[in-house]
N, C-alpha and C. Protein backbone atom coordinates (compact mmCIF):
# COMPACT_ATOMS: atom_id res chain seq x y z
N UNK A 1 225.68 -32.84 133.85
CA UNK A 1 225.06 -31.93 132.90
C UNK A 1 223.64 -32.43 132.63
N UNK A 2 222.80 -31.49 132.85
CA UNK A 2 221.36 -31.92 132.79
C UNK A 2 221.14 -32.01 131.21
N UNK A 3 219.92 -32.60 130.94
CA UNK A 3 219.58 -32.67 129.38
C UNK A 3 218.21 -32.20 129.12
N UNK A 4 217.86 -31.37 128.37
CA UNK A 4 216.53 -30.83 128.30
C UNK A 4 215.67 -32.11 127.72
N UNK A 5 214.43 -32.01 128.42
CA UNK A 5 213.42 -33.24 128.69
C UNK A 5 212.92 -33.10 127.30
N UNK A 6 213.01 -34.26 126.72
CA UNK A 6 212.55 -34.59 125.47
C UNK A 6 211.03 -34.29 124.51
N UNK A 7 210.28 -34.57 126.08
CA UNK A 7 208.88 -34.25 126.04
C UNK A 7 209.07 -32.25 125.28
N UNK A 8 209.24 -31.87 126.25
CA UNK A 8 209.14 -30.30 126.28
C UNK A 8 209.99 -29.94 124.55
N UNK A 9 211.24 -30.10 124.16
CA UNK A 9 211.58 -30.14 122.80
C UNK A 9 210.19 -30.75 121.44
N UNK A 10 209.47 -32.13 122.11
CA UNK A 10 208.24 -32.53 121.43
C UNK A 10 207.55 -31.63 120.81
N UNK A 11 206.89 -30.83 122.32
CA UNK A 11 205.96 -30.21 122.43
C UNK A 11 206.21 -28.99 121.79
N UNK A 12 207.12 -28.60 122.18
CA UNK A 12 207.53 -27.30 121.43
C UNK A 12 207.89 -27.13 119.72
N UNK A 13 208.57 -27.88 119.47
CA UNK A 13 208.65 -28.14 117.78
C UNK A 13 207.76 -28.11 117.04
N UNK A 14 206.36 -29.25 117.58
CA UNK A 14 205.09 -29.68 117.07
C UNK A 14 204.03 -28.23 116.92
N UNK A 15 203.98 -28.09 118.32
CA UNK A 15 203.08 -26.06 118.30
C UNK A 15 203.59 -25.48 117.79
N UNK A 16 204.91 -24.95 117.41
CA UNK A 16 205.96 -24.04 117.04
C UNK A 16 205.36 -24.12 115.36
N UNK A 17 205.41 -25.52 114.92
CA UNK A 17 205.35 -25.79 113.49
C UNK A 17 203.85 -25.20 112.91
N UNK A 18 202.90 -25.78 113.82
CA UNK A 18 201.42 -25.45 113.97
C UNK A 18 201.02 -24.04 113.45
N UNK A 19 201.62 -23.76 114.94
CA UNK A 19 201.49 -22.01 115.09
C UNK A 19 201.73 -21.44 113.94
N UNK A 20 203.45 -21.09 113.27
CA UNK A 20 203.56 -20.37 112.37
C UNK A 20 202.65 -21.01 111.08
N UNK A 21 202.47 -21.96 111.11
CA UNK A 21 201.63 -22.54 109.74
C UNK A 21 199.91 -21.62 110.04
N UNK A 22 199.70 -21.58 111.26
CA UNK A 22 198.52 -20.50 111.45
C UNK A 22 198.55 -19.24 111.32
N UNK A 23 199.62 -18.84 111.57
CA UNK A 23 199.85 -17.01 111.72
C UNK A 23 200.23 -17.18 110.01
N UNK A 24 200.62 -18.19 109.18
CA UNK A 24 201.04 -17.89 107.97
C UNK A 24 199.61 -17.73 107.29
N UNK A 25 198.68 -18.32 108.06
CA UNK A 25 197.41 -18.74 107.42
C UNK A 25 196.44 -16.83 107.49
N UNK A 26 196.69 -16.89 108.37
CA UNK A 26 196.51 -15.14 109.15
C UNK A 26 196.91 -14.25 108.07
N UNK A 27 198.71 -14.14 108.23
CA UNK A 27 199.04 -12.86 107.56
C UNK A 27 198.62 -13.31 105.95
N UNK A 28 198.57 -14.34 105.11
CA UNK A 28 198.56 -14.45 103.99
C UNK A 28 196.75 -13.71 103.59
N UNK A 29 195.84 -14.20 104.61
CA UNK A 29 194.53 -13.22 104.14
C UNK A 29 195.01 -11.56 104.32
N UNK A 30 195.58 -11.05 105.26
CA UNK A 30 195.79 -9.99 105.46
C UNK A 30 196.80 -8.93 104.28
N UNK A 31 197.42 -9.74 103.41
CA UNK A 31 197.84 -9.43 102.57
C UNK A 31 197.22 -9.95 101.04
N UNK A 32 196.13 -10.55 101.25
CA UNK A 32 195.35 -10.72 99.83
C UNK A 32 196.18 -11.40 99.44
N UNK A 33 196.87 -12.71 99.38
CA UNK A 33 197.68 -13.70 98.88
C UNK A 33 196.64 -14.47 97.66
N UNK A 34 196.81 -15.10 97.11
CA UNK A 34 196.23 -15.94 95.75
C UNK A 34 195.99 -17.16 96.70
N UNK A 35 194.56 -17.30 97.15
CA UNK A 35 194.21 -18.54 97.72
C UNK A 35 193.78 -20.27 96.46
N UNK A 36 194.51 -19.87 95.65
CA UNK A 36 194.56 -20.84 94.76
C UNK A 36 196.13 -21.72 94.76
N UNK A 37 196.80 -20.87 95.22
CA UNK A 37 198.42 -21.11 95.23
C UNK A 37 198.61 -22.29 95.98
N UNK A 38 199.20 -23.75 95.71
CA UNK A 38 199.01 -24.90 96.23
C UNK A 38 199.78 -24.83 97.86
N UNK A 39 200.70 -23.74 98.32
CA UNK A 39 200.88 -23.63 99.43
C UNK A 39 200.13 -22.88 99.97
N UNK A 40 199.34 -22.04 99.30
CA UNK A 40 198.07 -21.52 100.36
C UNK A 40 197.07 -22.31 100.80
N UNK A 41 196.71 -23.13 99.71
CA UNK A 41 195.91 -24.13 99.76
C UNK A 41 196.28 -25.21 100.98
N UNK A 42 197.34 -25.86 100.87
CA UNK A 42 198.20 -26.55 101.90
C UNK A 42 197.94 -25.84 103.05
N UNK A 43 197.66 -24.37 103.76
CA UNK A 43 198.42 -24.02 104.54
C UNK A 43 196.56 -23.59 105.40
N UNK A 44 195.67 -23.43 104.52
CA UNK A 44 194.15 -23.68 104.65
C UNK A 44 193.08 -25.01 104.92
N UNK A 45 193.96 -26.27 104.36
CA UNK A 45 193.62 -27.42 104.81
C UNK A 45 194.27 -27.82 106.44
N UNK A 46 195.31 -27.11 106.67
CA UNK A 46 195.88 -27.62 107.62
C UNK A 46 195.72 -26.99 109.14
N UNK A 47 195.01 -25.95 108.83
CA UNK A 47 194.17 -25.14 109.93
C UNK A 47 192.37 -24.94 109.48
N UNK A 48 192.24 -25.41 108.62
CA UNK A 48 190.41 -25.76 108.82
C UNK A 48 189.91 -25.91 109.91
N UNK A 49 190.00 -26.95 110.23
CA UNK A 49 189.24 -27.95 111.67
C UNK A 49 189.27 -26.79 112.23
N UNK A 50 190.00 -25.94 112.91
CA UNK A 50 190.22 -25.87 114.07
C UNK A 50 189.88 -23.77 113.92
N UNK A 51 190.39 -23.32 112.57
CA UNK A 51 189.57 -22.11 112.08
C UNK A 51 187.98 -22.39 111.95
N UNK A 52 187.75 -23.35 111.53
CA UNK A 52 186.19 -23.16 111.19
C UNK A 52 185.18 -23.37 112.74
N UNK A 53 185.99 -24.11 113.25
CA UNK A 53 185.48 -24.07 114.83
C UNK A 53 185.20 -22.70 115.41
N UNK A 54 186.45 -21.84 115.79
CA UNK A 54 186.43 -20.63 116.35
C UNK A 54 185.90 -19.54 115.35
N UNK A 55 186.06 -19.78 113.97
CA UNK A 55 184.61 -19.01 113.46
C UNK A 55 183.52 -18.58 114.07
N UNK A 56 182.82 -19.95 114.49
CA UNK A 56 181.50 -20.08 115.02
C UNK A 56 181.09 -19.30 116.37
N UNK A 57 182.03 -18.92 117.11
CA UNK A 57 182.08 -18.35 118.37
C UNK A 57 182.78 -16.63 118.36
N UNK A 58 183.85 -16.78 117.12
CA UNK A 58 184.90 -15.47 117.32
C UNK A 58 184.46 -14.60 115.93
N UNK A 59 183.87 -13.80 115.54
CA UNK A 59 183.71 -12.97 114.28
C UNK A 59 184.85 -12.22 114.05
N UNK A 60 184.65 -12.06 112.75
CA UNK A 60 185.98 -11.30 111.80
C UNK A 60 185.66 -9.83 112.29
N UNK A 61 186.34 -8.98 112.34
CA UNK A 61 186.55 -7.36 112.78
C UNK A 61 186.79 -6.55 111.49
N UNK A 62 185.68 -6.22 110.60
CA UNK A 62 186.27 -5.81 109.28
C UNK A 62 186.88 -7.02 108.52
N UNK A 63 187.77 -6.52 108.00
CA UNK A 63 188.80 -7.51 107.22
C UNK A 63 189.65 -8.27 107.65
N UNK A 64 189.68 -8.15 109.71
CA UNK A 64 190.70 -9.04 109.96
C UNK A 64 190.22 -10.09 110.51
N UNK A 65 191.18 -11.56 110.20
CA UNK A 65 190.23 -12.73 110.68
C UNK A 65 190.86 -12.91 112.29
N UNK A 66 189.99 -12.31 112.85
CA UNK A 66 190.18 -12.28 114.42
C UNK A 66 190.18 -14.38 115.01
N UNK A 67 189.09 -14.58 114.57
CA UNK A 67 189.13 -16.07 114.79
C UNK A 67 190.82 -16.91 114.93
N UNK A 68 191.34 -16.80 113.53
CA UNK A 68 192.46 -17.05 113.33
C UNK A 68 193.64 -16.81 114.23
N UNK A 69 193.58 -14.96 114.24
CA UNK A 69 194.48 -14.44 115.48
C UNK A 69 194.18 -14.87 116.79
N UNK A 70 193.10 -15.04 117.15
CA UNK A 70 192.80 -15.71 118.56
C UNK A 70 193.41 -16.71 118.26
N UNK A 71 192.97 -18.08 117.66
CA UNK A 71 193.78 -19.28 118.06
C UNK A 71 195.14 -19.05 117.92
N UNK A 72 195.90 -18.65 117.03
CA UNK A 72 197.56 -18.29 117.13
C UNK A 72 197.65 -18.10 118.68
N UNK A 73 197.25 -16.67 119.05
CA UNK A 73 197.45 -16.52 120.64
C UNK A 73 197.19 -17.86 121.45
N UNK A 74 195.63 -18.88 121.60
CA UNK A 74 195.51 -19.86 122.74
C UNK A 74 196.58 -20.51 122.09
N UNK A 75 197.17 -21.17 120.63
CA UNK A 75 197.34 -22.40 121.17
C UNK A 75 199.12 -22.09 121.30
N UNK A 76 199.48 -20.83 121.52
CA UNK A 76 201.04 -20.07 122.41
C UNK A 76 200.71 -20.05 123.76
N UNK A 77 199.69 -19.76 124.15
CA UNK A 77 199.07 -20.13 125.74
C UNK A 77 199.66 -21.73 125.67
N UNK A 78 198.89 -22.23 125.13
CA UNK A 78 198.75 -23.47 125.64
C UNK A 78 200.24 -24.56 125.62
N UNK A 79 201.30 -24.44 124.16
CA UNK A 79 202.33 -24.79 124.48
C UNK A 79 202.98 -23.68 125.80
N UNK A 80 202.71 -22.77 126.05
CA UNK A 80 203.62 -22.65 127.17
C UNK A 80 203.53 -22.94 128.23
N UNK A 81 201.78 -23.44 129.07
CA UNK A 81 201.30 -24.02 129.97
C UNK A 81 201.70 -25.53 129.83
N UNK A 82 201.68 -26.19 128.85
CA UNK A 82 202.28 -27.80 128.78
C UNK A 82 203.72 -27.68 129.09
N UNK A 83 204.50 -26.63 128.09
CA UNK A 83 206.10 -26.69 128.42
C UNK A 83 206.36 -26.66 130.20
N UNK A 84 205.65 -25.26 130.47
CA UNK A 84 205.97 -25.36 132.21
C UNK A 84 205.38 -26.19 133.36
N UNK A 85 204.52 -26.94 132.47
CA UNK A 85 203.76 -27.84 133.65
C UNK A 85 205.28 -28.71 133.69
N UNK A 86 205.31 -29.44 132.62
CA UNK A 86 206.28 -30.58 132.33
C UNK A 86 207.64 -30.30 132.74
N UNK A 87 207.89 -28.88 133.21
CA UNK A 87 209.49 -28.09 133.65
C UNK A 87 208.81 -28.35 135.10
N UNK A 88 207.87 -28.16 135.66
CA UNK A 88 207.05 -28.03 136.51
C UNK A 88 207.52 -27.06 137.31
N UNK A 89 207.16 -25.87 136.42
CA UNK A 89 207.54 -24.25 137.06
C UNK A 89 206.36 -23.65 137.17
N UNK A 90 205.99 -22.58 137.69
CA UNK A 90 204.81 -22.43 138.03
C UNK A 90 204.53 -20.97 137.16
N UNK A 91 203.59 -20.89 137.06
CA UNK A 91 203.21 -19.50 135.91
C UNK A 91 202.14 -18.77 136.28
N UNK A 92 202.37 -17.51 136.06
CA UNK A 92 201.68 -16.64 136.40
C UNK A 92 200.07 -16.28 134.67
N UNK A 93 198.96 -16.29 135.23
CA UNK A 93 198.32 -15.90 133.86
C UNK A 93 198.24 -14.24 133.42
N UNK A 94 198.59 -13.70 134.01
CA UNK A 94 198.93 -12.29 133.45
C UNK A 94 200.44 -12.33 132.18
N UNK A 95 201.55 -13.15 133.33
CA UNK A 95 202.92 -13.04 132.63
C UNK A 95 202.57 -14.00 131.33
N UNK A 96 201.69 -15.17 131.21
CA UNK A 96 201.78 -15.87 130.50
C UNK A 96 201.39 -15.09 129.55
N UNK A 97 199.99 -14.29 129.43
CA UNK A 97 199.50 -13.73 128.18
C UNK A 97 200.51 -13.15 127.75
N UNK A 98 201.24 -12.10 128.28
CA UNK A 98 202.36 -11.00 127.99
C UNK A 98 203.38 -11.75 127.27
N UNK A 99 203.93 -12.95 127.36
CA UNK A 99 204.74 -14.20 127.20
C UNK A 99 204.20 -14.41 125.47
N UNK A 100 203.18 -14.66 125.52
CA UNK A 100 201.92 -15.02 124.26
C UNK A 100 202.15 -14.01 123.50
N UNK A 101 201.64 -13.09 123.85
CA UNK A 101 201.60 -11.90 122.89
C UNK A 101 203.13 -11.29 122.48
N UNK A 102 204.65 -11.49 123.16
CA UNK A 102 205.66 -11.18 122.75
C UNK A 102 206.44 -12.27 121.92
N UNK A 103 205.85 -13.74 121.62
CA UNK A 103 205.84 -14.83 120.61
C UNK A 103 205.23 -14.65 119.71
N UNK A 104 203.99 -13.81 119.70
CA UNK A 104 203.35 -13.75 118.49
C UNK A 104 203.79 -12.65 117.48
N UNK A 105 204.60 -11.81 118.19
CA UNK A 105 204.97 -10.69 117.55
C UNK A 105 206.34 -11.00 117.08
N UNK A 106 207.25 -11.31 117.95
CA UNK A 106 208.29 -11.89 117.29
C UNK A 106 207.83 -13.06 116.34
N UNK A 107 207.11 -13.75 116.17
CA UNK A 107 207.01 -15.03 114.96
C UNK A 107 206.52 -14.14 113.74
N UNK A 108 205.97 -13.17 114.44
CA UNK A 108 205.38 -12.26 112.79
C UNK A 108 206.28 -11.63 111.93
N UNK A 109 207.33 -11.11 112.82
CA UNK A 109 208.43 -10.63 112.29
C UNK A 109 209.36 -11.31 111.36
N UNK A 110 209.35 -12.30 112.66
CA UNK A 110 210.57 -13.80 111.64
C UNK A 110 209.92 -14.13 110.60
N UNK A 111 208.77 -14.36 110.50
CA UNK A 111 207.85 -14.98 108.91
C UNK A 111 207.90 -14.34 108.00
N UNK A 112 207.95 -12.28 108.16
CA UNK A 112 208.42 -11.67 107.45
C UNK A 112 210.14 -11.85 106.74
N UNK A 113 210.78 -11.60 107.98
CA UNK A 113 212.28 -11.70 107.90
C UNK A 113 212.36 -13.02 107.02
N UNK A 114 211.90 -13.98 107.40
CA UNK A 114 212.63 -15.30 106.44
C UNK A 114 212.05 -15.14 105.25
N UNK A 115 210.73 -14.43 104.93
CA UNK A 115 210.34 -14.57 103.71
C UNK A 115 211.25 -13.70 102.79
N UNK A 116 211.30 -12.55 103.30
CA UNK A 116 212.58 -11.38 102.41
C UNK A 116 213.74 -12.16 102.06
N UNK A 117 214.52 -13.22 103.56
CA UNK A 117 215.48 -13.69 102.91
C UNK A 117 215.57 -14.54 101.64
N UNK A 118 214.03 -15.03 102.09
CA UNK A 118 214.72 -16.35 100.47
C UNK A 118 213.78 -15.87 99.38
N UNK A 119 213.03 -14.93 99.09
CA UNK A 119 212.86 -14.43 98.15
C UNK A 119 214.32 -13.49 97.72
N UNK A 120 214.96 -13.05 98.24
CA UNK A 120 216.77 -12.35 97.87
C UNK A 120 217.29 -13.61 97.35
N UNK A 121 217.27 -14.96 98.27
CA UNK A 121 218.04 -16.32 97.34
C UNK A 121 217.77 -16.76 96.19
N UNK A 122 216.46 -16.78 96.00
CA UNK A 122 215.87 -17.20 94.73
C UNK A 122 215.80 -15.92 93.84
N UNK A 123 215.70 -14.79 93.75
CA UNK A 123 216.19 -14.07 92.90
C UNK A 123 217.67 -13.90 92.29
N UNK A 124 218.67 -14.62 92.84
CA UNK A 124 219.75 -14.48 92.46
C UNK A 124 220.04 -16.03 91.42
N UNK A 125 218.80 -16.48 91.49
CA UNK A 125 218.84 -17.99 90.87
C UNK A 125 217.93 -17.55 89.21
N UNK A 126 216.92 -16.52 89.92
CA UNK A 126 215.93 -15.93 88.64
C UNK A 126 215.31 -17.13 88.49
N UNK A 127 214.47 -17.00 89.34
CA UNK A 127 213.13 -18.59 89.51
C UNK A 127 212.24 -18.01 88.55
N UNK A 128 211.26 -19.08 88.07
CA UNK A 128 210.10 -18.60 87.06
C UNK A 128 208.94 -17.68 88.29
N UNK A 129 208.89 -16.83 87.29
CA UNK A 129 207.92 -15.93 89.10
C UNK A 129 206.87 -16.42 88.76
N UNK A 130 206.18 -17.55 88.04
CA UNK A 130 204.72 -18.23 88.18
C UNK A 130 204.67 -19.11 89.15
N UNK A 131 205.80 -19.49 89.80
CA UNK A 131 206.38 -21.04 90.54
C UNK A 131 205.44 -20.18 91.95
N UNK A 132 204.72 -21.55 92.36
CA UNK A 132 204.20 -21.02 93.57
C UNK A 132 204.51 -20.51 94.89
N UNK A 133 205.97 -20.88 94.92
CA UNK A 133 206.63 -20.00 96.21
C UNK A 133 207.20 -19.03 96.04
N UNK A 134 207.77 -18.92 94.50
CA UNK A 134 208.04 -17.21 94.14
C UNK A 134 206.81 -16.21 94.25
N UNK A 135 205.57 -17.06 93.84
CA UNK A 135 203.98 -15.78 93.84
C UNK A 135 203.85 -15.62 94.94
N UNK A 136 203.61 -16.41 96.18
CA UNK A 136 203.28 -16.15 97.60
C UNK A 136 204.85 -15.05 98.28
N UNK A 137 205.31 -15.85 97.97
CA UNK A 137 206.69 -14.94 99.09
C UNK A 137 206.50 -13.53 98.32
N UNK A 138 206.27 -13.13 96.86
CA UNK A 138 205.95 -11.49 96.60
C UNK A 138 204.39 -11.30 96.84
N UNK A 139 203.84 -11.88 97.24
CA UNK A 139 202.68 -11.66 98.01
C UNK A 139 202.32 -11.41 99.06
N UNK A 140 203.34 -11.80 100.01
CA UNK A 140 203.78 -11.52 101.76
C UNK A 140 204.55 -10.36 101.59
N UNK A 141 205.27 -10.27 101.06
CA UNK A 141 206.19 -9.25 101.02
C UNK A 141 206.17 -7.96 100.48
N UNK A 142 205.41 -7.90 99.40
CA UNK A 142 204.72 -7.02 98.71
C UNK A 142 204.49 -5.30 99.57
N UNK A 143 203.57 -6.02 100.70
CA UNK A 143 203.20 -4.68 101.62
C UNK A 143 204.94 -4.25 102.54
N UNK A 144 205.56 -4.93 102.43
CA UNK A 144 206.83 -4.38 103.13
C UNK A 144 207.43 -3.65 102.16
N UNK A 145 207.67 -4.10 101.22
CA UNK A 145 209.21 -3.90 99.84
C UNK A 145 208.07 -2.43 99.00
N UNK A 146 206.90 -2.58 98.67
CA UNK A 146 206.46 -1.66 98.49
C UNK A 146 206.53 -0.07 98.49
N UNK A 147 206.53 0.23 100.30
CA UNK A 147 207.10 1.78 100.84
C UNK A 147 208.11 2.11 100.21
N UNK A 148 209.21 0.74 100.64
CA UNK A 148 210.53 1.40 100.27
C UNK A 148 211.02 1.47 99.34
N UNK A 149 210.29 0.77 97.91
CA UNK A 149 210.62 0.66 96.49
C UNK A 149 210.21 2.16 96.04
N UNK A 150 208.90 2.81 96.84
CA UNK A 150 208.66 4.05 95.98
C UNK A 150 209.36 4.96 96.44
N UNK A 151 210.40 5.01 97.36
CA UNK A 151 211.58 5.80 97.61
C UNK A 151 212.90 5.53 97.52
N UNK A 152 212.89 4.35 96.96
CA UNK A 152 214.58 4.32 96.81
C UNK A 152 214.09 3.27 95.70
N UNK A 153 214.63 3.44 94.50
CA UNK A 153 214.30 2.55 93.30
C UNK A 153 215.13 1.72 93.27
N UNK A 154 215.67 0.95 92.02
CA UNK A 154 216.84 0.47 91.97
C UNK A 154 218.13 1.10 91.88
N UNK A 155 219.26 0.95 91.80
CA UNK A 155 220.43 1.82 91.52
C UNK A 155 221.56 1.11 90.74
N UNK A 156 221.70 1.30 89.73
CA UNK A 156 222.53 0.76 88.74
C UNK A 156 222.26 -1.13 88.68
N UNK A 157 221.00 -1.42 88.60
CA UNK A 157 220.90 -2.33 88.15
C UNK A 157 220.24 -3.51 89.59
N UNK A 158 220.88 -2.35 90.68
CA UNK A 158 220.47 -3.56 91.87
C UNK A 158 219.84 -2.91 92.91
N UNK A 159 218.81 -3.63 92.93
CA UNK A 159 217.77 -3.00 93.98
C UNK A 159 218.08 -3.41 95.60
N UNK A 160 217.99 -2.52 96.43
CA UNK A 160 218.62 -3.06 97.64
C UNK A 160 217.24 -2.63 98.81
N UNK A 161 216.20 -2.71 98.03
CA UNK A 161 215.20 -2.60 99.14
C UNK A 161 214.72 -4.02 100.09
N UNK A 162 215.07 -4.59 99.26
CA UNK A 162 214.95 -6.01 99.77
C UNK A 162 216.18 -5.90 101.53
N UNK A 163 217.22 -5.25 100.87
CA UNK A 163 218.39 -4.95 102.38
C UNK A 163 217.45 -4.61 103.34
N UNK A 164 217.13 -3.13 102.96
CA UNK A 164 216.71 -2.16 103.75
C UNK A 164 215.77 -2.21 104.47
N UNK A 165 214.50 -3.44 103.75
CA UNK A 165 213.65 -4.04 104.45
C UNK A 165 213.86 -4.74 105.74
N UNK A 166 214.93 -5.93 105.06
CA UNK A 166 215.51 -6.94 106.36
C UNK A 166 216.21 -6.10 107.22
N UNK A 167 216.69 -4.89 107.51
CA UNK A 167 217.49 -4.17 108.17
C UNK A 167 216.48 -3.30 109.01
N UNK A 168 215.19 -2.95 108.63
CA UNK A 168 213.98 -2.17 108.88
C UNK A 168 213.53 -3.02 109.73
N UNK A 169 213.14 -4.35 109.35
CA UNK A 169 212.50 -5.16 110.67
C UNK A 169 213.17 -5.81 111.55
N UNK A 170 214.25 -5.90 111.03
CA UNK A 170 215.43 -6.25 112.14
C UNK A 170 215.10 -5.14 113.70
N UNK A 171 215.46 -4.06 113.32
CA UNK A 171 215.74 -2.81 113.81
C UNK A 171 214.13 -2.64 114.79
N UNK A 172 212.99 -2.77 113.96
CA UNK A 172 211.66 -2.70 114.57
C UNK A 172 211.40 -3.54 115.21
N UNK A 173 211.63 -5.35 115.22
CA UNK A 173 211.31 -6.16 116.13
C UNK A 173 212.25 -6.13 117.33
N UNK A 174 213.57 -5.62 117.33
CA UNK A 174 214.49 -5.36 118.55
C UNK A 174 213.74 -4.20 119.20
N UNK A 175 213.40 -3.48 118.78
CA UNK A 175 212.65 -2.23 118.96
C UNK A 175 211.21 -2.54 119.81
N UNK A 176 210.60 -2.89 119.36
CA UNK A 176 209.16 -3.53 119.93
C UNK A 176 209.14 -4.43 120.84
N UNK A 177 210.22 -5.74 120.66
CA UNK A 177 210.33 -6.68 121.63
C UNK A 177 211.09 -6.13 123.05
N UNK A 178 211.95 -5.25 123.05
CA UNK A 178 212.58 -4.49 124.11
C UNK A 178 211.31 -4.04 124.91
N UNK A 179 210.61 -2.99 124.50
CA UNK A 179 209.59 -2.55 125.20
C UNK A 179 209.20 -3.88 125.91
N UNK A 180 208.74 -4.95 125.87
CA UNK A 180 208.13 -6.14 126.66
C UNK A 180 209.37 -5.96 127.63
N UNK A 181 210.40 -6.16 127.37
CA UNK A 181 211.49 -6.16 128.62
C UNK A 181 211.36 -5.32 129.98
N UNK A 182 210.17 -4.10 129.42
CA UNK A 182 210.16 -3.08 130.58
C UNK A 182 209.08 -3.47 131.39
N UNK A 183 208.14 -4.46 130.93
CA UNK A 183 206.78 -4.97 131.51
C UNK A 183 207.16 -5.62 133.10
């Protein structure tokens, strides 16, 4: 029984961690998050270096920080060029981008998805909503739970848009990620 090479688990954990800490860095401007919030703050020190770099070369598009979204995309290029060098499989750069861009979309989803879930956990605890991971997670979430709050309210006491949400992007990222299957 073979054992997956230690290196490649490394590599992958380390970018994996990176990455979403960048795309968190991404969607949180894109949703007007409270850049005072000590995990925003945290989550802005820890992609500086390397945002303020591609600043200098990549301009914002309107309101979106393209800079940002570019590096999310290279550095998914780039763990997947280290993972397959080190498998030492050979890769195509067309399939790779396509590869890139169907990680980045699924991680956007999951960042959503996990945020709905544990904002549902911690509401059943009734956290102080000043606490800084209760303000950010209804700050990410906000533009999702939103639509569906102004059409389906609460109902006898319990609001289930929070479901309908996680059941909505469930349904849309199977939905979206399939299409790549036909590429």
């Amino acid at each position: 029984m073979s054992q997956e090479n230690p290196f490649i688990f490394l590599i992958e954990t380390l970018f994996s961690i990176y990455i979403a800490i960048m795309l968190l860095r991404f969607l949180l401007q894109q949703v007007g998050a409270d850049f005072y919030n000590p995990i925003s703050q945290f989550v802005v020190k820890a992609t500086q270096p390397l945002v303020s770099v591609a600043r200098r070369f990549i301009p914002s598009i309107k309101k979106i920080d393209t800079a940002t979204l570019v590096l999310v995309l290279m550095l998914i290029i780039i763990k997947l060029v280290l993972i397959l060098s080190i498998a030492g499989a050979q890769f195509n750069g067309q399939l790779l981008l396509i590869k890139a861009v169907y990680d980045l979309i699924s991680l956007t989803f999951d960042i959503f998805i996990i945020a709905l879930f544990v904002q549902a956990i911690l509401s059943w605890v009734n956290p102080d909503p000043y606490h800084p991971v209760s303000s950010l997670l209804r700050n990410l979430t906000f533009p999702v739970l939103k639509p569906i709050k102004k059409y389906m309210p609460p109902m006898g006491g319990i609001d289930l848009s929070t479901l309908v949400a996680l059941i909505g992007l469930m349904f849309i990222k199977r939905l979206v990620l399939s299409l790549f299957q036909m590429l």
